[in-house]
C-alpha atoms as a PDB file:
ATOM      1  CA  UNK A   1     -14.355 -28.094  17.428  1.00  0.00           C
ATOM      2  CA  UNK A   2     -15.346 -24.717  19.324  1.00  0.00           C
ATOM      3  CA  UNK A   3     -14.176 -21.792  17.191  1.00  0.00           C
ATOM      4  CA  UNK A   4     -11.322 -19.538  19.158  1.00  0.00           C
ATOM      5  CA  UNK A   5     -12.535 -16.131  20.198  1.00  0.00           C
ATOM      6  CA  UNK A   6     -10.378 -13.106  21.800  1.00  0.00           C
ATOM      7  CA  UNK A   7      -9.347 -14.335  25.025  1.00  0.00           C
ATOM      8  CA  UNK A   8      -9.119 -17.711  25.005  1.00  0.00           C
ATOM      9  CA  UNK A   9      -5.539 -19.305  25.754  1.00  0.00           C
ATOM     10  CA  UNK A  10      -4.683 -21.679  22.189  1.00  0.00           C
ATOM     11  CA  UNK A  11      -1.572 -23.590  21.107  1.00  0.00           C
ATOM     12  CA  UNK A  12       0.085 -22.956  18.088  1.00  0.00           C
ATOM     13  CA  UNK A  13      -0.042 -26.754  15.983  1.00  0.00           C
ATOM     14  CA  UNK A  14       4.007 -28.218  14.657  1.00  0.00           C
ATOM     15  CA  UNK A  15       3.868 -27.081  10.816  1.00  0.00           C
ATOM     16  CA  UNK A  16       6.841 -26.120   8.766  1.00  0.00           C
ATOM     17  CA  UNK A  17       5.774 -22.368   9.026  1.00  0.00           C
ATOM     18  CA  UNK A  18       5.346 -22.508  13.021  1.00  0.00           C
ATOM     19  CA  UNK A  19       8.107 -24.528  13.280  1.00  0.00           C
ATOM     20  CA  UNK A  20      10.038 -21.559  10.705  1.00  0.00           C
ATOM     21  CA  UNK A  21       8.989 -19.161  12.820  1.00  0.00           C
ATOM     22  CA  UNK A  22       9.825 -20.221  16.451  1.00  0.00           C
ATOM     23  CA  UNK A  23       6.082 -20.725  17.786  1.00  0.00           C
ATOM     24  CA  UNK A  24       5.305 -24.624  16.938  1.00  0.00           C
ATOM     25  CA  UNK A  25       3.444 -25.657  20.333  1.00  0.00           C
ATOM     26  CA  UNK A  26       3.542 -23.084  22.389  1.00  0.00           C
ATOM     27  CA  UNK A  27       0.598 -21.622  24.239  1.00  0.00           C
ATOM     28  CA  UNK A  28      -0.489 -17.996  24.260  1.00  0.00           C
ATOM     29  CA  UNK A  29      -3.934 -16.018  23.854  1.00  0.00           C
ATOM     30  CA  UNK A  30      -5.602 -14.583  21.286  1.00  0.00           C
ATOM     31  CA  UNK A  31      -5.724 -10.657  21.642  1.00  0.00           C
ATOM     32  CA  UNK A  32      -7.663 -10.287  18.320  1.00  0.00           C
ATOM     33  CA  UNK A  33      -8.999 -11.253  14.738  1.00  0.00           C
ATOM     34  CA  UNK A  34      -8.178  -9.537  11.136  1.00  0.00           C
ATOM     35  CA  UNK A  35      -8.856  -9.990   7.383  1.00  0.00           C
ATOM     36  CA  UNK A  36      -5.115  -9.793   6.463  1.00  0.00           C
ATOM     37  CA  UNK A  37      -6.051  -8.730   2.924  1.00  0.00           C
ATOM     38  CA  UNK A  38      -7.765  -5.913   4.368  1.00  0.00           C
ATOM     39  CA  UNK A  39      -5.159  -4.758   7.370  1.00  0.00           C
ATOM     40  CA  UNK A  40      -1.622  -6.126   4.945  1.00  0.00           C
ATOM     41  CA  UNK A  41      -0.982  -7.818   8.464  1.00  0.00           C
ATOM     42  CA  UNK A  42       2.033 -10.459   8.160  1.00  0.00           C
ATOM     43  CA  UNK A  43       0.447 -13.517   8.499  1.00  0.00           C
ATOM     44  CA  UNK A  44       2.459 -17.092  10.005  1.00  0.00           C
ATOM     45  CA  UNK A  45       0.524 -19.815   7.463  1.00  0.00           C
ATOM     46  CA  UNK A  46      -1.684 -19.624   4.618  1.00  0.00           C
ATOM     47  CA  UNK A  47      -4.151 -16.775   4.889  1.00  0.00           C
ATOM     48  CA  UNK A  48      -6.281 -18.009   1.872  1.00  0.00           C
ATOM     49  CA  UNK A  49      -9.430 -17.761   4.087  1.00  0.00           C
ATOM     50  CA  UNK A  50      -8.585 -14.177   4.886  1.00  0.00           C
ATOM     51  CA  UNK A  51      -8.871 -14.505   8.441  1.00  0.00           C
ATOM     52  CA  UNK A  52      -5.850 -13.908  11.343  1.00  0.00           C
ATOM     53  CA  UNK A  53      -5.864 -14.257  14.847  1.00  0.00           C
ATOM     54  CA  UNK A  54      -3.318 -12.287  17.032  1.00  0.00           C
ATOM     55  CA  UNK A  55      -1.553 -14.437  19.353  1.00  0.00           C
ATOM     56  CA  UNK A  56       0.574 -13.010  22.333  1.00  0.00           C
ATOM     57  CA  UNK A  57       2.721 -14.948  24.230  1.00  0.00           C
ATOM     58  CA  UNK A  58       3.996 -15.332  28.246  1.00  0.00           C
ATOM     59  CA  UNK A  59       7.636 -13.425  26.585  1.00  0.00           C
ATOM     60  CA  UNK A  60       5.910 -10.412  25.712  1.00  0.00           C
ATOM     61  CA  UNK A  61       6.060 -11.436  21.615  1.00  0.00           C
ATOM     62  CA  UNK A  62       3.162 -11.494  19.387  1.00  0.00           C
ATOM     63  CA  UNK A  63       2.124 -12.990  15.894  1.00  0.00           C
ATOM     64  CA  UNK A  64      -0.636 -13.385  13.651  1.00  0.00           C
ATOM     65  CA  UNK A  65      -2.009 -16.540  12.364  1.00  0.00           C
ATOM     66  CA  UNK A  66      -3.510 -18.415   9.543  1.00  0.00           C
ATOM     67  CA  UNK A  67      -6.872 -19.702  12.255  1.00  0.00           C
ATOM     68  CA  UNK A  68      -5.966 -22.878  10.899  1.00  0.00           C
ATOM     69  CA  UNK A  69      -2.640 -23.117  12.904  1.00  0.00           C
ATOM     70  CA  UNK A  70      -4.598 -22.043  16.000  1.00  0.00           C
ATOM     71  CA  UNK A  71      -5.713 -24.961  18.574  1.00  0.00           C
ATOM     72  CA  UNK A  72      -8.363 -23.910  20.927  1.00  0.00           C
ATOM     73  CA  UNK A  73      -7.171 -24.523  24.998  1.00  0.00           C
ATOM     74  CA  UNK A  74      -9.643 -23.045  27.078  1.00  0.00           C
ATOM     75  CA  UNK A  75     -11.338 -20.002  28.041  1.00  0.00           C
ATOM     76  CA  UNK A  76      -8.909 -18.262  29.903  1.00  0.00           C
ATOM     77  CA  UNK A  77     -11.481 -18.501  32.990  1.00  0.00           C
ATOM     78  CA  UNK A  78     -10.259 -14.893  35.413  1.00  0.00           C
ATOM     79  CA  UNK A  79      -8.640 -12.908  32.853  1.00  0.00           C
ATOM     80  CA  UNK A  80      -9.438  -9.067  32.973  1.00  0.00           C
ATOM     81  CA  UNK A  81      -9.820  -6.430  30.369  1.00  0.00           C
ATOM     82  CA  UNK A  82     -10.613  -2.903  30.197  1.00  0.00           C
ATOM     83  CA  UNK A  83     -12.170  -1.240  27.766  1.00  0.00           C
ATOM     84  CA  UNK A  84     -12.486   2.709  28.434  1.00  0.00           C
ATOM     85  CA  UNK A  85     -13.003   2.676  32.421  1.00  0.00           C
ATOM     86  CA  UNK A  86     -15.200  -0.304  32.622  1.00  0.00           C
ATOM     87  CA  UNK A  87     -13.352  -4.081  33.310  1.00  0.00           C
ATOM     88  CA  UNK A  88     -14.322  -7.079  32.558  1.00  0.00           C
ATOM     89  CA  UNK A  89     -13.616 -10.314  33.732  1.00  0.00           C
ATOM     90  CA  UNK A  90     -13.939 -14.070  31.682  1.00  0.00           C
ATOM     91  CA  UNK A  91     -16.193 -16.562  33.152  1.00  0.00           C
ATOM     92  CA  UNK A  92     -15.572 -20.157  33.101  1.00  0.00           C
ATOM     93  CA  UNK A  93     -17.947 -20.679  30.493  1.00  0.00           C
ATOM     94  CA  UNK A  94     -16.196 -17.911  28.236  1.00  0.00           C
ATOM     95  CA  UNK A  95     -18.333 -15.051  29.211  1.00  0.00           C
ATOM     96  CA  UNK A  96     -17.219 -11.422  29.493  1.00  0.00           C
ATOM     97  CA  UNK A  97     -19.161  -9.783  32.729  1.00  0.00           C
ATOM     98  CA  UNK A  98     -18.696  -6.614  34.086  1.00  0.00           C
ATOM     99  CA  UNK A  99     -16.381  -6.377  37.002  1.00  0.00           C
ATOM    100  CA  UNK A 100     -15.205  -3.677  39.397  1.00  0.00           C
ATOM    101  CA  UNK A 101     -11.788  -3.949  38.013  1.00  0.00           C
ATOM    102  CA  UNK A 102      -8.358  -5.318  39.612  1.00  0.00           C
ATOM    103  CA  UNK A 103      -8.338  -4.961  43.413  1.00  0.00           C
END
């Protein structure tokens, strides 16, 4: 099972805590990682392994997440981020490569 990495769209698995908190199978992508004990980030599921992923969803909401609660989609193949004045865009195979930004 491939390992989910910023960027790539995931679906939240049906547990009692997803299901709690209003986010059992929906899809969204992952924005970013944490070590909750570290950051005192609220985290949906058991963060025993000290590890969160931020999930964002179509709505505009957000959440973090015990990684065991997070299924693994795809890559998110054409997404675009920017980080200072450079852009990047995801490859099919998950890459980040340099691009010359939105047109």
């Amino acid at each position: 099972m491939r390992r989910v990495e910023v960027g790539d769209k995931v679906r939240i698995l049906t547990t009692p805590e997803t299901v709690a908190a209003g986010y059992a199978d929906q899809t969204g992508i992952c924005y970013g990682f944490t070590t909750p004990f570290v950051s005192g980030v609220d985290v949906i599921g058991s963060a025993v392994e000290d590890d969160a992923l931020s999930i964002h969803f179509d709505d505009g909401s957000s959440a973090w997440f015990a990684r065991s609660l997070v299924a693994f989609v795809d890559v998110g193949s054409g997404q675009m981020m920017r980080i200072g004045k450079k852009w990047f865009v995801r490859t099919p195979d998950g890459d980040w490569i340099e691009s010359p930004g939105p047109n």
